[in-house]
N, C-alpha and C. Protein backbone atom coordinates (compact mmCIF):
# COMPACT_ATOMS: atom_id res chain seq x y z
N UNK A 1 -12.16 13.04 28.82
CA UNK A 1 -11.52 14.33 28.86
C UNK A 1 -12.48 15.32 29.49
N UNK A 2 -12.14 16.28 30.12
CA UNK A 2 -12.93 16.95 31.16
C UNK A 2 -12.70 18.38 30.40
N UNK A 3 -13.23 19.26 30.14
CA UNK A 3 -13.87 20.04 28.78
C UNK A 3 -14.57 21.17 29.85
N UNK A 4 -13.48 22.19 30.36
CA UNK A 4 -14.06 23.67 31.15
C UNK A 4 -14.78 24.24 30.10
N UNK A 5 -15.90 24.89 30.16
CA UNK A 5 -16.72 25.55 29.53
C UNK A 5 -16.37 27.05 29.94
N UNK A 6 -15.97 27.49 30.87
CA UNK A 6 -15.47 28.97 31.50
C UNK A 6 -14.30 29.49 30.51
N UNK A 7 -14.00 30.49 30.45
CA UNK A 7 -12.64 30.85 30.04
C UNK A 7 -11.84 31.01 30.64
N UNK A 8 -11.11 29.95 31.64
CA UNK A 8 -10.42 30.72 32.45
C UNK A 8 -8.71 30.24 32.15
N UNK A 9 -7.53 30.46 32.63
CA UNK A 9 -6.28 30.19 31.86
C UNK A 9 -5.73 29.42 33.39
N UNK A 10 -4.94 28.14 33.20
CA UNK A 10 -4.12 27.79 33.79
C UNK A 10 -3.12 28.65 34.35
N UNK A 11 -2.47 28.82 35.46
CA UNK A 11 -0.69 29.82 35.98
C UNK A 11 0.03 29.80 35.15
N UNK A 12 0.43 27.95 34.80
CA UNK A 12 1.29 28.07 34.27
C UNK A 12 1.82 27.74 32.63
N UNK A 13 0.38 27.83 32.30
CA UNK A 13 -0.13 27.83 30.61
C UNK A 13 0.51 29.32 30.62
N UNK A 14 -0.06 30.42 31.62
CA UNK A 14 0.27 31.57 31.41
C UNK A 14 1.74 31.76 31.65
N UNK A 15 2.02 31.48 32.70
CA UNK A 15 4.05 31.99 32.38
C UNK A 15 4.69 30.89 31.34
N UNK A 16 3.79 30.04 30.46
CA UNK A 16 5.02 29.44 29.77
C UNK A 16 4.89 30.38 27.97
N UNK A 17 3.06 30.80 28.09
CA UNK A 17 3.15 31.61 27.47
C UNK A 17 3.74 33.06 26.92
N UNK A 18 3.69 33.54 27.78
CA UNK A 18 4.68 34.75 28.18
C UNK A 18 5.81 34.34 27.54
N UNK A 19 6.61 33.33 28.00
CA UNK A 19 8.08 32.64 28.05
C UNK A 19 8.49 32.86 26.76
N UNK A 20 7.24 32.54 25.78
CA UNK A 20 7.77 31.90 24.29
C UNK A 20 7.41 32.79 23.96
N UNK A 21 7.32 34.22 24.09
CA UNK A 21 7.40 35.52 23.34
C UNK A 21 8.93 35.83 23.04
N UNK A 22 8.87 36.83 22.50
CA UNK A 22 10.29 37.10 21.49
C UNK A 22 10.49 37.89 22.42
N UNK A 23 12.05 38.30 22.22
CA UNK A 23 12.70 39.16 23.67
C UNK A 23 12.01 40.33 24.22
N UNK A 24 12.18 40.98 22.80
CA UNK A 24 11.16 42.69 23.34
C UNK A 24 9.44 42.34 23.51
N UNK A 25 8.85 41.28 23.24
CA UNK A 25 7.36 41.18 23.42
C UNK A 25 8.01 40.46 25.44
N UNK A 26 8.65 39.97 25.66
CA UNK A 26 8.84 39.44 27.12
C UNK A 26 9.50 40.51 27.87
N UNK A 27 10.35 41.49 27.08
CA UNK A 27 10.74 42.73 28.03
C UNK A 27 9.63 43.82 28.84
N UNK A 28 8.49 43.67 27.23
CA UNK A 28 7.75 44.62 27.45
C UNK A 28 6.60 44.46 28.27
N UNK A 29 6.48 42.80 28.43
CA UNK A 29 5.44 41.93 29.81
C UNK A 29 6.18 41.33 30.80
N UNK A 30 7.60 42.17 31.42
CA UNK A 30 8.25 41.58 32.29
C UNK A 30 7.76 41.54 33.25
N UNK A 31 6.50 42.41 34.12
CA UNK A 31 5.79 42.73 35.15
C UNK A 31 4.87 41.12 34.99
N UNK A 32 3.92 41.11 33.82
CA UNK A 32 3.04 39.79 33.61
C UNK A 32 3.96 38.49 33.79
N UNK A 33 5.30 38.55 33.56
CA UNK A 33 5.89 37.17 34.02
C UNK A 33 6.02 36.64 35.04
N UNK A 34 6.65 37.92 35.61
CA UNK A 34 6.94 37.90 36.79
C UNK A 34 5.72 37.94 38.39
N UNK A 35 4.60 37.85 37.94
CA UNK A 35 3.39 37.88 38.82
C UNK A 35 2.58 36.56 37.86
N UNK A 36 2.61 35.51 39.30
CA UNK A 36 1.49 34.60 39.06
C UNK A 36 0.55 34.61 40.47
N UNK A 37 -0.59 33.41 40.35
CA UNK A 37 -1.68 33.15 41.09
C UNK A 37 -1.02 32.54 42.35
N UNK A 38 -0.15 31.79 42.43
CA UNK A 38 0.67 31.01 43.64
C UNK A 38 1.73 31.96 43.65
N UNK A 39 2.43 33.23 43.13
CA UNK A 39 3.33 34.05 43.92
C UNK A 39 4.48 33.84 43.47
N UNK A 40 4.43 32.42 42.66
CA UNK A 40 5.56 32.47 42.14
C UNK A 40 6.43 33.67 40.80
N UNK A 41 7.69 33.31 41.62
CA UNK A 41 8.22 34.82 40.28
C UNK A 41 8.72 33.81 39.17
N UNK A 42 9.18 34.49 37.76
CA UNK A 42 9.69 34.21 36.84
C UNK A 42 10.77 34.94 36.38
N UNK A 43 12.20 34.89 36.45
CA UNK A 43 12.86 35.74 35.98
C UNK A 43 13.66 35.29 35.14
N UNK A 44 13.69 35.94 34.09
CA UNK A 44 14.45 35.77 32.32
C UNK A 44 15.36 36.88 31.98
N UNK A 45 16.31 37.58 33.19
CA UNK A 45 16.91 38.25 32.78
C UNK A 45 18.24 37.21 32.32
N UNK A 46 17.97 36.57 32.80
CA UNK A 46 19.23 35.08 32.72
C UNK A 46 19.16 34.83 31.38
N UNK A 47 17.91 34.15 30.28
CA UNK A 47 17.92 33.90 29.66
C UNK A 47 17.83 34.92 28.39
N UNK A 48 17.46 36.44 28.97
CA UNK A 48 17.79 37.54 27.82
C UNK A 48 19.24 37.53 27.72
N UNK A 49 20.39 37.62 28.68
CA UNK A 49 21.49 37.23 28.58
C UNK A 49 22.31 36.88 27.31
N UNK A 50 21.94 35.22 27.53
CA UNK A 50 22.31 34.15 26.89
C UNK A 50 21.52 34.55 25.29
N UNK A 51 20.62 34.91 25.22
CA UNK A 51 20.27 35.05 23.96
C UNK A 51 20.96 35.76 23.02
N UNK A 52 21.40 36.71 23.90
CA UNK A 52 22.75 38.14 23.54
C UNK A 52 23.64 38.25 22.77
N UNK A 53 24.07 36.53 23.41
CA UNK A 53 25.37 36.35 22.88
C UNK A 53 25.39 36.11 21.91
N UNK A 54 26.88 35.95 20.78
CA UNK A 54 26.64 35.88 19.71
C UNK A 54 27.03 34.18 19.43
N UNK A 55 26.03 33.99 18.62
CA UNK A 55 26.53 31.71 18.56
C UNK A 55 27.79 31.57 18.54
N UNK A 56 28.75 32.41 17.70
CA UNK A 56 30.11 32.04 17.80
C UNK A 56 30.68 32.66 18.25
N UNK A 57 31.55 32.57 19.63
CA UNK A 57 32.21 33.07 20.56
C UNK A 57 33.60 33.17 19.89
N UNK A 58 34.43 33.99 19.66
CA UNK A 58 35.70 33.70 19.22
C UNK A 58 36.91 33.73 20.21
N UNK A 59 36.77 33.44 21.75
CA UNK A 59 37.30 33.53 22.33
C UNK A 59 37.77 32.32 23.01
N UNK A 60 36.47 31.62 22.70
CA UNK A 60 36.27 29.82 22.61
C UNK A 60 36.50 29.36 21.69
N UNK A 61 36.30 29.79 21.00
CA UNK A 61 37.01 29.56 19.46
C UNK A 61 38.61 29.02 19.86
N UNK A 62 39.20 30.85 19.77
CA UNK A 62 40.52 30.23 20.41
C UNK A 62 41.25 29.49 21.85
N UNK A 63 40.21 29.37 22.36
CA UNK A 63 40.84 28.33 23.59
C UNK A 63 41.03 27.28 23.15
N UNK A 64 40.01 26.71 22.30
CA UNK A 64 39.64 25.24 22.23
C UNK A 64 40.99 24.82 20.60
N UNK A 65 41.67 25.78 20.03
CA UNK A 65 42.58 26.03 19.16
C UNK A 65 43.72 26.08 20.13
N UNK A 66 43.95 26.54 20.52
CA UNK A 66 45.08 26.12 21.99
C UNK A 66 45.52 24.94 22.37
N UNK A 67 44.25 24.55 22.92
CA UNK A 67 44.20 23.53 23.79
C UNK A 67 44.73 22.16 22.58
N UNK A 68 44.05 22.35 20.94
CA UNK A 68 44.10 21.43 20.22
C UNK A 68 45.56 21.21 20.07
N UNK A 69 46.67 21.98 19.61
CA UNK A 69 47.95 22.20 20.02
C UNK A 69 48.39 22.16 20.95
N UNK A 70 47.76 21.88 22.31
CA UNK A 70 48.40 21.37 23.10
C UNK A 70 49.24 20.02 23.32
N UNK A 71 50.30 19.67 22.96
CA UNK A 71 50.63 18.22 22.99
C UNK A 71 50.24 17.34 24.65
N UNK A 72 50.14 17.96 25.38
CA UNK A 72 49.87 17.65 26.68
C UNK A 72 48.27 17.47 26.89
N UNK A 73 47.36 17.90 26.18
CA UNK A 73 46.10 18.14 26.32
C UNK A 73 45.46 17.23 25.54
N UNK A 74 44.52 16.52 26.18
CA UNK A 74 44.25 16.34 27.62
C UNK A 74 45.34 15.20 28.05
N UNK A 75 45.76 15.19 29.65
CA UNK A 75 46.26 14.80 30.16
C UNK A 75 46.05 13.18 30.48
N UNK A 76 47.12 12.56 30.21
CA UNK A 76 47.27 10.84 30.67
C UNK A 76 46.16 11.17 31.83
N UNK A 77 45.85 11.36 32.73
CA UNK A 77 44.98 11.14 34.33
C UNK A 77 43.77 10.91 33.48
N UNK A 78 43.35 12.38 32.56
CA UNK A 78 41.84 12.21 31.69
C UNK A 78 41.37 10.92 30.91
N UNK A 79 42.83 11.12 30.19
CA UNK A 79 42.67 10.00 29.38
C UNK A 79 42.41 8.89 30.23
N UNK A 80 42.68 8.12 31.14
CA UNK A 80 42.74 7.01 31.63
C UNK A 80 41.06 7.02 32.51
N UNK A 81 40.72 8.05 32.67
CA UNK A 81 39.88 8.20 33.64
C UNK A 81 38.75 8.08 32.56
N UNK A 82 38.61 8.50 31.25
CA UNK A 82 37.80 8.33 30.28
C UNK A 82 37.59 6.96 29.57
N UNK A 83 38.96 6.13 29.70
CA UNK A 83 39.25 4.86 29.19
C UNK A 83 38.02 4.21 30.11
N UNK A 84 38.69 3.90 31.63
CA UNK A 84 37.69 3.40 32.73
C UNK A 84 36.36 3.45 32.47
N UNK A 85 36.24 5.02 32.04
CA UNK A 85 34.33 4.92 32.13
C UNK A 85 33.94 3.96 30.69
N UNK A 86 34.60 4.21 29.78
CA UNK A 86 34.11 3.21 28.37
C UNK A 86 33.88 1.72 28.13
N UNK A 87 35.41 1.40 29.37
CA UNK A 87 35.41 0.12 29.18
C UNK A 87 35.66 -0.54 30.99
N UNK A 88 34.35 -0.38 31.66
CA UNK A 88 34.68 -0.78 32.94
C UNK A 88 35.31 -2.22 33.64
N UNK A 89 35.48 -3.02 32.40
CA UNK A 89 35.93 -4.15 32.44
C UNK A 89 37.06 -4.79 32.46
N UNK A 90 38.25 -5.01 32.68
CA UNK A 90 39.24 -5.55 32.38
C UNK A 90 39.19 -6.99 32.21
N UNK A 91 40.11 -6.83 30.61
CA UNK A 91 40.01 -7.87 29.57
C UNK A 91 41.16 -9.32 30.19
């Protein structure tokens, strides 16, 4: 094992560090994410996003309540096309 004696930090030790800060500690070092040694950017407005949301969507909720009452859903084509992938064999 090869054992730096310097203090110095890896790029991307540093943006993964950054990363795993909590939203407002990564809002408030959005400049430090976003600037590394190779130029590369980092952007987590994507993943502040998604964090946003709330786990239970009730809008998916009710689609997927729809769809369950659907007598048509999912369709003979799916079905058959799902059969194929399970059982690529004919018996």
């Amino acid at each position: 094992m090869n054992i730096d004696p310097r203090n110095t930090t890896n790029p991307v030790f540093t943006k993964n560090s950054v990363a795993n800060q909590s939203p407002a500690q990564a809002t408030s070092n959005k400049d430090a994410a976003a600037i590394s040694k190779g130029g590369d950017t980092v952007n987590l407005s994507a993943l502040d996003k998604l964090r946003a949301e709330p786990e239970v969507r009730p809008d998916v909720v009710a689609k997927g309540k729809e769809l369950l009452n659907d007598p048509n859903w999912p369709s003979s084509e799916i079905v058959d096309s799902i059969a194929k992938l399970i059982t690529p064999f004919d018996d």
